[in-house]
PDB file of N, CA and C in Angstrom:
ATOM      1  N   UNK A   1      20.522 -86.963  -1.567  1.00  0.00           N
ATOM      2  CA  UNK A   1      21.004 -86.320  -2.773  1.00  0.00           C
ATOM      3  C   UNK A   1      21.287 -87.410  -3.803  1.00  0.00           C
ATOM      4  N   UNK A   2      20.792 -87.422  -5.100  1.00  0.00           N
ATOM      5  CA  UNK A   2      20.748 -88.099  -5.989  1.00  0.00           C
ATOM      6  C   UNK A   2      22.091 -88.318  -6.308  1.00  0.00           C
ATOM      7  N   UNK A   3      22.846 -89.821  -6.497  1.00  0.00           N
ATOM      8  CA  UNK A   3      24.881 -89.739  -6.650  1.00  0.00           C
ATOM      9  C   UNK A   3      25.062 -88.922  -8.055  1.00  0.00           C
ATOM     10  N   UNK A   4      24.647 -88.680  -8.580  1.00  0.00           N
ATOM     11  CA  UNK A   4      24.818 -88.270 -10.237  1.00  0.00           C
ATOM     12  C   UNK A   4      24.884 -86.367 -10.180  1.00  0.00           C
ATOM     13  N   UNK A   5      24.010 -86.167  -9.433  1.00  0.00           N
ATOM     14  CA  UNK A   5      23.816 -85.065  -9.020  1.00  0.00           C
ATOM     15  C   UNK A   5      24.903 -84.652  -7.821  1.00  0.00           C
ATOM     16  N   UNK A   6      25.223 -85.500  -6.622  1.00  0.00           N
ATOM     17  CA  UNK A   6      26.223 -85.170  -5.638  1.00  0.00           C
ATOM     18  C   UNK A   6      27.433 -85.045  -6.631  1.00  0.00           C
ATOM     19  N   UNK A   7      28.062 -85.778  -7.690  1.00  0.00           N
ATOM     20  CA  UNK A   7      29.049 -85.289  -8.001  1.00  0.00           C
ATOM     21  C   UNK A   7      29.331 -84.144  -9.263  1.00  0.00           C
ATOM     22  N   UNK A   8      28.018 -84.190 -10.059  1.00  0.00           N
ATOM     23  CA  UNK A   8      28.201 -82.827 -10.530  1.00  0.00           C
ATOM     24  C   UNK A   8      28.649 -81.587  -9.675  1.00  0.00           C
ATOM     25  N   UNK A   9      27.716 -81.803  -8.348  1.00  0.00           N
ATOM     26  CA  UNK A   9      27.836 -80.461  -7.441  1.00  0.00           C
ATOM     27  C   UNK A   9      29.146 -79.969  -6.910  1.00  0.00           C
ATOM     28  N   UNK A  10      29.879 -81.544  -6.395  1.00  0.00           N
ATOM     29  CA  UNK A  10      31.341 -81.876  -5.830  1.00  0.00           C
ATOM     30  C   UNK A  10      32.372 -81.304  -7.118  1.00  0.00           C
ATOM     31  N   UNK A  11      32.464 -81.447  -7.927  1.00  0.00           N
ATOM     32  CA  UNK A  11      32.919 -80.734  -9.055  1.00  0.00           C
ATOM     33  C   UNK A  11      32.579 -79.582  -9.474  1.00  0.00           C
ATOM     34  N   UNK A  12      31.991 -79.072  -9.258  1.00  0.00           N
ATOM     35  CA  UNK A  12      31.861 -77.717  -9.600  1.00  0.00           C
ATOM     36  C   UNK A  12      32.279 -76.649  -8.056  1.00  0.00           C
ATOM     37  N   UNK A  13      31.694 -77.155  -7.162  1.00  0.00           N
ATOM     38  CA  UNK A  13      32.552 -76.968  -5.946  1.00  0.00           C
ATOM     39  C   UNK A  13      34.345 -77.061  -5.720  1.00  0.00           C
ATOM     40  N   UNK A  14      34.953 -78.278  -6.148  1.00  0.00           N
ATOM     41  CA  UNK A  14      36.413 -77.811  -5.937  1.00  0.00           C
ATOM     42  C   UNK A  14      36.663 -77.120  -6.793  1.00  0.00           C
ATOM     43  N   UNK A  15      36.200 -76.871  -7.922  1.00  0.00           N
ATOM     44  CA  UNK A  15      36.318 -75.788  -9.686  1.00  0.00           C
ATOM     45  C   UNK A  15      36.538 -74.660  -8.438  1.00  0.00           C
ATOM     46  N   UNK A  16      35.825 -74.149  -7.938  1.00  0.00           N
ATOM     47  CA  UNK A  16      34.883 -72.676  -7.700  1.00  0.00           C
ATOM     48  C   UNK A  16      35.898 -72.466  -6.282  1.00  0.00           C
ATOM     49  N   UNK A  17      36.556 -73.835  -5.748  1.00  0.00           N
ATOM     50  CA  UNK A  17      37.322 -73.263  -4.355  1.00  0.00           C
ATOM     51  C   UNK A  17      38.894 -73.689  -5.005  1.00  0.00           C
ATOM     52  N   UNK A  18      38.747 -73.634  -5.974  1.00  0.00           N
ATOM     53  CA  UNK A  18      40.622 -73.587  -6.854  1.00  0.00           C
ATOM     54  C   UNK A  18      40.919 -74.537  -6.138  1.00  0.00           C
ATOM     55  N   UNK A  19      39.913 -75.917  -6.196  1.00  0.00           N
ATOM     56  CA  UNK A  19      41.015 -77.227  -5.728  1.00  0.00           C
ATOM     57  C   UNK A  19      40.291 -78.704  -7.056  1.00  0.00           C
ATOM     58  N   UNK A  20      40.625 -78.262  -8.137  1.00  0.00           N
ATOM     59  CA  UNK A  20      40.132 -78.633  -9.079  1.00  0.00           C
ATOM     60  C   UNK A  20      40.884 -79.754  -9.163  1.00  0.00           C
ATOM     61  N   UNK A  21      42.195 -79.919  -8.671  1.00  0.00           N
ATOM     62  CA  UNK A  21      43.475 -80.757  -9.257  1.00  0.00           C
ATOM     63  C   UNK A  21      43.587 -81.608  -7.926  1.00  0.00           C
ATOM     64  N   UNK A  22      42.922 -81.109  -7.072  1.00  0.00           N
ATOM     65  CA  UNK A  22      42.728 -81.953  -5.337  1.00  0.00           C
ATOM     66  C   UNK A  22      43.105 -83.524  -5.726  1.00  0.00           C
ATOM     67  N   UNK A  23      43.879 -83.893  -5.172  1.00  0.00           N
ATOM     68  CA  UNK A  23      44.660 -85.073  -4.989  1.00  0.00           C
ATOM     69  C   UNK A  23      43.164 -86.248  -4.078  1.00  0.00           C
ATOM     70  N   UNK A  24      42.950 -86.463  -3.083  1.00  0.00           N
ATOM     71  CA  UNK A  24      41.837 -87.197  -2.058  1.00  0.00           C
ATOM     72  C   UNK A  24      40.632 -86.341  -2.187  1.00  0.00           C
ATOM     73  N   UNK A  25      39.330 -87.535  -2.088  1.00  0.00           N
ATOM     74  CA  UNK A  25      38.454 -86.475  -1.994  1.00  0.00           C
ATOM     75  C   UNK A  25      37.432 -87.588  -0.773  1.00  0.00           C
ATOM     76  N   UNK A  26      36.705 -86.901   0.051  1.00  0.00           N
ATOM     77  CA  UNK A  26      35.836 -87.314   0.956  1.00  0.00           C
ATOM     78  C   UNK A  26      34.519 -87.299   0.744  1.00  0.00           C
ATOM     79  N   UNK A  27      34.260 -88.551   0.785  1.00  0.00           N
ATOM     80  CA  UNK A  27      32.926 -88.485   0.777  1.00  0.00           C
ATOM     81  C   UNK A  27      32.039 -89.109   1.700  1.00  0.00           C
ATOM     82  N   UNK A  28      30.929 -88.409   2.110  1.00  0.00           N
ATOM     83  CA  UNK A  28      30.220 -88.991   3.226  1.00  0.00           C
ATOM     84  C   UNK A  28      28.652 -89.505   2.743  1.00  0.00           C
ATOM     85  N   UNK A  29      28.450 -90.233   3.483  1.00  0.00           N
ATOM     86  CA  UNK A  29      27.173 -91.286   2.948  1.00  0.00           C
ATOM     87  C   UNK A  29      26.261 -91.980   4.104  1.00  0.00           C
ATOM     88  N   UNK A  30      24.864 -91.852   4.081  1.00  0.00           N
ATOM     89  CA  UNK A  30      24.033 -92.412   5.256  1.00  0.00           C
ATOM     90  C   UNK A  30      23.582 -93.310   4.571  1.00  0.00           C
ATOM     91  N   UNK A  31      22.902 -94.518   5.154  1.00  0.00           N
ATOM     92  CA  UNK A  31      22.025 -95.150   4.757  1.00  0.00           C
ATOM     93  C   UNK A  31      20.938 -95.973   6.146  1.00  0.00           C
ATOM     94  N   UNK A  32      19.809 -95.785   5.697  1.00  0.00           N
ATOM     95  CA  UNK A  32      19.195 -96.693   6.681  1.00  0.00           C
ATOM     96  C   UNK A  32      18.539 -97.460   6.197  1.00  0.00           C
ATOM     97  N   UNK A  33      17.855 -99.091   6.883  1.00  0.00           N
ATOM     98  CA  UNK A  33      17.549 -99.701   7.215  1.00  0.00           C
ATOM     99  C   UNK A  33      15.916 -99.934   7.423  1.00  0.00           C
ATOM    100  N   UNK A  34      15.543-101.230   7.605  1.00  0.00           N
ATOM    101  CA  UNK A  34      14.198-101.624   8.273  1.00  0.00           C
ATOM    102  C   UNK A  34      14.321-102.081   9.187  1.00  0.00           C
ATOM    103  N   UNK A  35      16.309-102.792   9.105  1.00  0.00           N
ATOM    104  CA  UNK A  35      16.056-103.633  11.070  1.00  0.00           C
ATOM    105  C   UNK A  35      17.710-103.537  10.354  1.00  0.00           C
ATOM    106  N   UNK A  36      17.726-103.886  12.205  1.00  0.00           N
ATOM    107  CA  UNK A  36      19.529-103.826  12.478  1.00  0.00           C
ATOM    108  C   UNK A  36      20.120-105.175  11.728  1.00  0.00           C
ATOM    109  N   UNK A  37      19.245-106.326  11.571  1.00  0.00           N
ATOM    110  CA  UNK A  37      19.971-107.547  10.599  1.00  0.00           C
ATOM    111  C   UNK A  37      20.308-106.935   9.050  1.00  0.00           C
ATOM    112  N   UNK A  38      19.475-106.236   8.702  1.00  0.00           N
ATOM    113  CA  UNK A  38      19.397-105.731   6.974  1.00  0.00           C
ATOM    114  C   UNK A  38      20.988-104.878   7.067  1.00  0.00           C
ATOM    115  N   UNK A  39      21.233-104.047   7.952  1.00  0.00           N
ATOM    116  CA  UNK A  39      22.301-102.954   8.324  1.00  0.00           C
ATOM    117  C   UNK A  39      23.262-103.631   8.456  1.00  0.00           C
ATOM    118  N   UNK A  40      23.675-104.720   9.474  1.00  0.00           N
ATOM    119  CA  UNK A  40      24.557-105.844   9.205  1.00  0.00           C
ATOM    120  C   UNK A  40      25.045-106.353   7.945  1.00  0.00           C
ATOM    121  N   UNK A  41      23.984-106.950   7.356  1.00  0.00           N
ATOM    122  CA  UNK A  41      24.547-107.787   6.159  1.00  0.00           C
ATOM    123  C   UNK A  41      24.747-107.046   4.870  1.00  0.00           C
ATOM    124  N   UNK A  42      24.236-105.530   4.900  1.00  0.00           N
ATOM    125  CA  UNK A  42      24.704-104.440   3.850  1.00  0.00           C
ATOM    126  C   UNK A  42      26.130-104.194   4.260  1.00  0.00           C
ATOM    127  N   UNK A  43      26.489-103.633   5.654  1.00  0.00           N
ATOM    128  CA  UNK A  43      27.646-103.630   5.553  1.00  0.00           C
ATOM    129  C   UNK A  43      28.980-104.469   5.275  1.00  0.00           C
ATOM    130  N   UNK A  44      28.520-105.622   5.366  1.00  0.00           N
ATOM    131  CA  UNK A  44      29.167-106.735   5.432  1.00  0.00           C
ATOM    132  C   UNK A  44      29.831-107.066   3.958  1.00  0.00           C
ATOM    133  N   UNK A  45      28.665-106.865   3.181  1.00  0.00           N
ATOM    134  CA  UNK A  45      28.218-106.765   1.896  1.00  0.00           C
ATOM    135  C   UNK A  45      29.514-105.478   0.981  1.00  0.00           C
ATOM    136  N   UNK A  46      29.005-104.642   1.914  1.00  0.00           N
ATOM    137  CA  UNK A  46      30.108-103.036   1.127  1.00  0.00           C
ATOM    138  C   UNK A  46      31.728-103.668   1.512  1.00  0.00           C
ATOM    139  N   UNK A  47      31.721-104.037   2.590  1.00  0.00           N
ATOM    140  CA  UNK A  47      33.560-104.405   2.846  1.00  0.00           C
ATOM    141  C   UNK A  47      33.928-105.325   2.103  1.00  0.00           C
ATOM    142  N   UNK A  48      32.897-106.510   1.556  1.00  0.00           N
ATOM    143  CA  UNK A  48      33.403-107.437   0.550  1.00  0.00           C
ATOM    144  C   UNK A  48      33.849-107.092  -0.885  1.00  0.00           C
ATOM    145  N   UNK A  49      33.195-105.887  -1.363  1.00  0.00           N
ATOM    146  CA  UNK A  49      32.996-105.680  -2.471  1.00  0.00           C
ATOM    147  C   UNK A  49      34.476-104.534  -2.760  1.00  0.00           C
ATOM    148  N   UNK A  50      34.486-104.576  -4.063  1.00  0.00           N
ATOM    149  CA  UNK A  50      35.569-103.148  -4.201  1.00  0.00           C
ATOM    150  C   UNK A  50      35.734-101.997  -3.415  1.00  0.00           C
ATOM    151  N   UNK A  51      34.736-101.440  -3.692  1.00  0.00           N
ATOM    152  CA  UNK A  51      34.454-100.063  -2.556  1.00  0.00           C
ATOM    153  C   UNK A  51      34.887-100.137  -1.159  1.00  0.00           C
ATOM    154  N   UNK A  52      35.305-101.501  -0.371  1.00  0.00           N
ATOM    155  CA  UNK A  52      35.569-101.996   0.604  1.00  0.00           C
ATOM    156  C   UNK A  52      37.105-101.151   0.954  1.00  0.00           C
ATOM    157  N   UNK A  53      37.497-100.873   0.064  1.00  0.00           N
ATOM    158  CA  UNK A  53      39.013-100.525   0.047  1.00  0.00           C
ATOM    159  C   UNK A  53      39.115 -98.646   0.304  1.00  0.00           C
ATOM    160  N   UNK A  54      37.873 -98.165   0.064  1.00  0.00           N
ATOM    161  CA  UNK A  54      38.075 -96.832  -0.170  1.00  0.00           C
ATOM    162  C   UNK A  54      37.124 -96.509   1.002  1.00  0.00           C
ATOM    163  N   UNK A  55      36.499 -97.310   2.382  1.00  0.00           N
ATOM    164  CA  UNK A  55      36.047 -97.174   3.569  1.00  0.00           C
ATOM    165  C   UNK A  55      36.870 -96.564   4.722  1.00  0.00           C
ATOM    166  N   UNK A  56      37.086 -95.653   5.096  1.00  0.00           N
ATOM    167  CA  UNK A  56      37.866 -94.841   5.835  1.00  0.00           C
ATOM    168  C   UNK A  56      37.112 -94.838   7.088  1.00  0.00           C
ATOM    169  N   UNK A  57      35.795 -94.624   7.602  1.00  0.00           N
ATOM    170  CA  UNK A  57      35.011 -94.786   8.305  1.00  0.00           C
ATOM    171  C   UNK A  57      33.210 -95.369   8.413  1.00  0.00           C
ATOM    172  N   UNK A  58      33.247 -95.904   9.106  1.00  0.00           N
ATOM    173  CA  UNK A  58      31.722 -97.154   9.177  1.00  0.00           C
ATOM    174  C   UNK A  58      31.083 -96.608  10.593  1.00  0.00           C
ATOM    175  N   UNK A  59      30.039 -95.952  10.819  1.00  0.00           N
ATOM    176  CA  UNK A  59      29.604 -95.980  12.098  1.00  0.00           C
ATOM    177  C   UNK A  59      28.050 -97.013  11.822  1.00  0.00           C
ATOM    178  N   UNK A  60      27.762 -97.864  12.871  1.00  0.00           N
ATOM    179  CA  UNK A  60      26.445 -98.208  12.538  1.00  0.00           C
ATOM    180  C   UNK A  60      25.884 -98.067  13.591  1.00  0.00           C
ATOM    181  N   UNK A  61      24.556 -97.619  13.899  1.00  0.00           N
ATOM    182  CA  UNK A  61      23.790 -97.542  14.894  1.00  0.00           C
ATOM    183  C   UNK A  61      22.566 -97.595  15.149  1.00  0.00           C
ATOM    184  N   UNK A  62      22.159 -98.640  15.702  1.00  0.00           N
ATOM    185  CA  UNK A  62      20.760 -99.561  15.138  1.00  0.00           C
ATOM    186  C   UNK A  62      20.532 -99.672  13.797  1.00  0.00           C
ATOM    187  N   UNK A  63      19.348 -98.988  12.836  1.00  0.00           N
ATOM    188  CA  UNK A  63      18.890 -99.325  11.682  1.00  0.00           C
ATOM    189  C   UNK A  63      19.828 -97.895  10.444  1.00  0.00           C
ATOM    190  N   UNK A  64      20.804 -97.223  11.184  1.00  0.00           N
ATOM    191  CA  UNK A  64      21.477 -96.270  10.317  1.00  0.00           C
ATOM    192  C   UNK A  64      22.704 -97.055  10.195  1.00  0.00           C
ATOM    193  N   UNK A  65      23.659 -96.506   9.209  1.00  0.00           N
ATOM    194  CA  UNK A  65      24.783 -96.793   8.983  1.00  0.00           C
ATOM    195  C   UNK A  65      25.522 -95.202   7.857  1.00  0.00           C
ATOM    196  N   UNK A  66      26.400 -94.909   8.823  1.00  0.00           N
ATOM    197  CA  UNK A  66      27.133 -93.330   8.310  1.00  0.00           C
ATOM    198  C   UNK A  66      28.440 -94.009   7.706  1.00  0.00           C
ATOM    199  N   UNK A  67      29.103 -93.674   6.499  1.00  0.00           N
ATOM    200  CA  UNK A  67      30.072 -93.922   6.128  1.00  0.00           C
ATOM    201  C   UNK A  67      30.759 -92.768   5.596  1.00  0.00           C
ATOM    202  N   UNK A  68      31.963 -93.126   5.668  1.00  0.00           N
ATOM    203  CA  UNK A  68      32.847 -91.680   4.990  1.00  0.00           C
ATOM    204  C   UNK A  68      34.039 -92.743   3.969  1.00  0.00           C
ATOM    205  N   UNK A  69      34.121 -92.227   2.772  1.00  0.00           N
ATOM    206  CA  UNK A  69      35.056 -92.543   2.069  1.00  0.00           C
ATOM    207  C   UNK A  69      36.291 -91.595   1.615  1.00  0.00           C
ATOM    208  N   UNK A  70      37.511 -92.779   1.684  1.00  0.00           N
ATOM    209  CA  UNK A  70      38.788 -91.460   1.312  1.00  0.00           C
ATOM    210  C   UNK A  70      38.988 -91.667  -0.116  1.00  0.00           C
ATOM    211  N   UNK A  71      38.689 -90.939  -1.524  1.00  0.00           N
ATOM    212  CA  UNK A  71      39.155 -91.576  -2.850  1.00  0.00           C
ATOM    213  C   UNK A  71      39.979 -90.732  -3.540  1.00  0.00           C
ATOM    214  N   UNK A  72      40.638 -91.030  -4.274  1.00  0.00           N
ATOM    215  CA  UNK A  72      41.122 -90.286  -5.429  1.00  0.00           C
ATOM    216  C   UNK A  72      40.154 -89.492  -6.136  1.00  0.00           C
ATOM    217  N   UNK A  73      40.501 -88.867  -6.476  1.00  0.00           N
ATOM    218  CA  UNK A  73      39.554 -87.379  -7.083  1.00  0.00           C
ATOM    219  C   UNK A  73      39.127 -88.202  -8.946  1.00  0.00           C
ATOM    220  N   UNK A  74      40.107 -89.002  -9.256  1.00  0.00           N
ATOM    221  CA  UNK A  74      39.663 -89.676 -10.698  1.00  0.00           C
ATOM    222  C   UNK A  74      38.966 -90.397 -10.251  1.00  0.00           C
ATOM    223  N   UNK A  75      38.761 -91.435  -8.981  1.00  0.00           N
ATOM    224  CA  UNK A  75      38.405 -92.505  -8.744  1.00  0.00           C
ATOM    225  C   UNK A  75      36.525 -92.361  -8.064  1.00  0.00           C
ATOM    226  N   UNK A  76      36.448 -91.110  -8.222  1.00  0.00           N
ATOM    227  CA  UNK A  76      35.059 -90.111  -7.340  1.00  0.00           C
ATOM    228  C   UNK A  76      33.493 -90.918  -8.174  1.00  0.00           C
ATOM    229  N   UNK A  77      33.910 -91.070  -9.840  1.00  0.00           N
ATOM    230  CA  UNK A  77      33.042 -91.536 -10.462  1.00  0.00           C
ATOM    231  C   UNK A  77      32.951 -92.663  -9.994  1.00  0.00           C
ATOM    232  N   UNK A  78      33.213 -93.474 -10.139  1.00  0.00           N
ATOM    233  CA  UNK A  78      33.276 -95.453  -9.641  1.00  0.00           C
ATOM    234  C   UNK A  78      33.307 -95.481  -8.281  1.00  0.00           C
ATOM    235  N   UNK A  79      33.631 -94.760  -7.529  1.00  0.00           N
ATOM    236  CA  UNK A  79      33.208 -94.748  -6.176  1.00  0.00           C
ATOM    237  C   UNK A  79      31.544 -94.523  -5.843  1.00  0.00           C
ATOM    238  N   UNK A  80      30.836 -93.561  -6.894  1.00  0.00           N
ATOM    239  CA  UNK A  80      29.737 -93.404  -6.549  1.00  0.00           C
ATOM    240  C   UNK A  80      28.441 -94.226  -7.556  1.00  0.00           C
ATOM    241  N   UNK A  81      29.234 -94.695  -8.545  1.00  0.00           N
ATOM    242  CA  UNK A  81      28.540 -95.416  -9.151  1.00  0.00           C
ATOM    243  C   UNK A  81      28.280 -97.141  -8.483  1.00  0.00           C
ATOM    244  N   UNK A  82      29.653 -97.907  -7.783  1.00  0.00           N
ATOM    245  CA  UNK A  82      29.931 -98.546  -6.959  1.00  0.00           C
ATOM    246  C   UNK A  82      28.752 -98.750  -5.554  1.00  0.00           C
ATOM    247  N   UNK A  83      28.843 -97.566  -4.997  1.00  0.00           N
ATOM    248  CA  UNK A  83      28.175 -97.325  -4.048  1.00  0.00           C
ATOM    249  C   UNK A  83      26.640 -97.620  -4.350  1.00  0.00           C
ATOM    250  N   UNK A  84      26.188 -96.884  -5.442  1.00  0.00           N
ATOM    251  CA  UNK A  84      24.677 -96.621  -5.953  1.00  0.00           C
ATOM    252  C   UNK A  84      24.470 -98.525  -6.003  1.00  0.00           C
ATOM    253  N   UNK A  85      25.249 -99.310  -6.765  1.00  0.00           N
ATOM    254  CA  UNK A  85      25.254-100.434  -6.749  1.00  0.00           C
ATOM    255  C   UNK A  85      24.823-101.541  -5.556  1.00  0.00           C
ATOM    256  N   UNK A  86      25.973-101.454  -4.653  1.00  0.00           N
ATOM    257  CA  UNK A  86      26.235-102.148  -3.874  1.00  0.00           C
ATOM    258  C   UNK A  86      25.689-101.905  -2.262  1.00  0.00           C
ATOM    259  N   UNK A  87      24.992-100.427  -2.427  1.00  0.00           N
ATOM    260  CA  UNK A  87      24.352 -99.774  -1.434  1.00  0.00           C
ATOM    261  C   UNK A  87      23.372 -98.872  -1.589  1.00  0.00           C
ATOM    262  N   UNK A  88      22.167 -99.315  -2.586  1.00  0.00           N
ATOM    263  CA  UNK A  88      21.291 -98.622  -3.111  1.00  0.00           C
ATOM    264  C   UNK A  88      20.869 -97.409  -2.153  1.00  0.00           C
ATOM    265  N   UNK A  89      20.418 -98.017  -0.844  1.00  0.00           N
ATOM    266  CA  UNK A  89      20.013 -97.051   0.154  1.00  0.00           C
ATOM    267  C   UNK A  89      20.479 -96.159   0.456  1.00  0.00           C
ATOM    268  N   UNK A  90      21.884 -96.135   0.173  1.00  0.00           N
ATOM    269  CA  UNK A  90      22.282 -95.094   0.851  1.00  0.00           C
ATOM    270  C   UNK A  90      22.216 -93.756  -0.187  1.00  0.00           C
ATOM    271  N   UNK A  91      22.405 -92.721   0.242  1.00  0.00           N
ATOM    272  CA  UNK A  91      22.549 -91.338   0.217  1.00  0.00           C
ATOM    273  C   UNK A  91      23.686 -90.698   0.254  1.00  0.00           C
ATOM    274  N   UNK A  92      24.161 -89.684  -0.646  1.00  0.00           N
ATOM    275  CA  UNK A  92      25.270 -88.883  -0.276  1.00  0.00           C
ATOM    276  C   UNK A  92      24.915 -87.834   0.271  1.00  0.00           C
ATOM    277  N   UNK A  93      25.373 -87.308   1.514  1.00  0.00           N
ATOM    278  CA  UNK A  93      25.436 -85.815   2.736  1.00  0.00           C
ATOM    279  C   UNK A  93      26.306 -85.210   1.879  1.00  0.00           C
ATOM    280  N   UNK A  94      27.372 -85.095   1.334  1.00  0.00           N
ATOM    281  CA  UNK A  94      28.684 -84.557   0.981  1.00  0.00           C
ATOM    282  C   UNK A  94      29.369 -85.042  -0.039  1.00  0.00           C
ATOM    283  N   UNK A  95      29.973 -84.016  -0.727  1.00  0.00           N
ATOM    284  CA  UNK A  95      31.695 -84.549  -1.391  1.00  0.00           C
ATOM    285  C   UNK A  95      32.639 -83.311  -1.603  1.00  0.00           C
ATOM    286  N   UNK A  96      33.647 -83.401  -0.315  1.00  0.00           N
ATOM    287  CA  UNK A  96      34.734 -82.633  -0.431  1.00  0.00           C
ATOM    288  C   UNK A  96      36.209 -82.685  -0.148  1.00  0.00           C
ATOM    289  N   UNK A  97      37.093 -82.202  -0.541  1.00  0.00           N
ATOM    290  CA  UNK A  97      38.750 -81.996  -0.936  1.00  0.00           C
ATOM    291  C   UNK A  97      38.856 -82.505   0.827  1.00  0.00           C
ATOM    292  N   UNK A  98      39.730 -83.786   0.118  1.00  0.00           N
ATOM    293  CA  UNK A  98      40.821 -84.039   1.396  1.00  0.00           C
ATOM    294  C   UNK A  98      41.555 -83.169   1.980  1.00  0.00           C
ATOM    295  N   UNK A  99      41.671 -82.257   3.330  1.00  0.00           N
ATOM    296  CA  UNK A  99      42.239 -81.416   3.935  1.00  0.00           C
ATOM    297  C   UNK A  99      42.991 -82.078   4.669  1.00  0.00           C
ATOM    298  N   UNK A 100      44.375 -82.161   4.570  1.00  0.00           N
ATOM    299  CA  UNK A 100      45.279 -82.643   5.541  1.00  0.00           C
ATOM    300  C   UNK A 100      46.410 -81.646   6.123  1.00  0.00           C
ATOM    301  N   UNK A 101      46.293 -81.523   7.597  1.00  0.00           N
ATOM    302  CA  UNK A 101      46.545 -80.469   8.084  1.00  0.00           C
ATOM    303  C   UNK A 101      48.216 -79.992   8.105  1.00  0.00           C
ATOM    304  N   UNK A 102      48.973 -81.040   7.986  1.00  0.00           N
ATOM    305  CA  UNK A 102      50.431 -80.578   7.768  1.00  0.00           C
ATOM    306  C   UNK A 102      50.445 -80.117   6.490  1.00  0.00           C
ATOM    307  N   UNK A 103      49.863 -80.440   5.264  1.00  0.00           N
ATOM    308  CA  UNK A 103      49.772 -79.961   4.376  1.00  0.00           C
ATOM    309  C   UNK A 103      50.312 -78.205   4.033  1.00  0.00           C
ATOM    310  N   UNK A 104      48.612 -78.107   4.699  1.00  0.00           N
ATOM    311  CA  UNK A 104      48.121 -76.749   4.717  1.00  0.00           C
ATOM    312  C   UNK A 104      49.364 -75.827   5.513  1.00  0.00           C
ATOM    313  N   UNK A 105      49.687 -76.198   6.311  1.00  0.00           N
ATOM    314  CA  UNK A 105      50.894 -75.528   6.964  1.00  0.00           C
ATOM    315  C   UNK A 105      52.232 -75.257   6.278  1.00  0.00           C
ATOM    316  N   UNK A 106      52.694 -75.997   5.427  1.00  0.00           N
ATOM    317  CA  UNK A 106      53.756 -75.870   4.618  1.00  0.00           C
ATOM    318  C   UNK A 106      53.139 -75.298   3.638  1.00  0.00           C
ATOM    319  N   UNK A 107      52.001 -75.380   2.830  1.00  0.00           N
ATOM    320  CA  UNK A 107      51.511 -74.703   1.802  1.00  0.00           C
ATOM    321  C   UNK A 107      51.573 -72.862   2.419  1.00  0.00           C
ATOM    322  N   UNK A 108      51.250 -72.617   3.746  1.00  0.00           N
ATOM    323  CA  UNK A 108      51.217 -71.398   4.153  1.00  0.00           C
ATOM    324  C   UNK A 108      52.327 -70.889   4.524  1.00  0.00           C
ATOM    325  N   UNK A 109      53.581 -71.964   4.825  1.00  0.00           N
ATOM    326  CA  UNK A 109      54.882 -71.584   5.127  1.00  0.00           C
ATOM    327  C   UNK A 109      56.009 -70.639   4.215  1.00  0.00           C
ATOM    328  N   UNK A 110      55.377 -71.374   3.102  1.00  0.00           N
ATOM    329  CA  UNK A 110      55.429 -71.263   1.604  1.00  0.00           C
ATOM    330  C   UNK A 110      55.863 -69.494   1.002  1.00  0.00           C
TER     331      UNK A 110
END
């Protein structure tokens, strides 16, 4: 999914599920490879850089590498512009509202 396009969609999505004002937002991201050295030194590469800070999860496995990011909902633009940068290859799967489950429970207690 094109990043420019993943976050138009991600925005119009929390609009449409009344979480417009969503505090965290998740985003998930693949990228692959030609060889497991290239996958290495990209990742190596993303933890050095800014975006390094908003890495919540890294799986790598052989020539893939799955990432999930936790960001601020202002911070969604420069996260994906960042990314497009510093991790051309990769791809966005997703972008959706941080669900945190005690949350939701007091929100329903409510």
């Amino acid at each position: 999914m094109d990043m420019s396009l993943a976050w138009a969609v991600s925005r119009r999505k929390l609009q449409d599920d009344g979480l417009g004002a969503c505090q965290r937002v998740r985003v998930l991201a693949l990228a692959h490879f030609a060889d497991s050295e290239a996958s290495r030194e990209r990742i190596r590469a993303l933890f050095h850089s800014p975006l390094g800070i908003y890495v919540s999860q890294a799986q790598r496995e052989g020539c893939e590498l799955r990432l999930e990011f936790d960001t601020a909902s202002e911070d969604l633009a420069f996260t994906l512009r960042t990314l497009k940068r510093v991790l051309p290859e990769a791809r966005v799967e997703g972008i959706a509202p941080r669900v945190f489950a005690h949350r939701m429970n007091t929100r329903d207690a409510g």
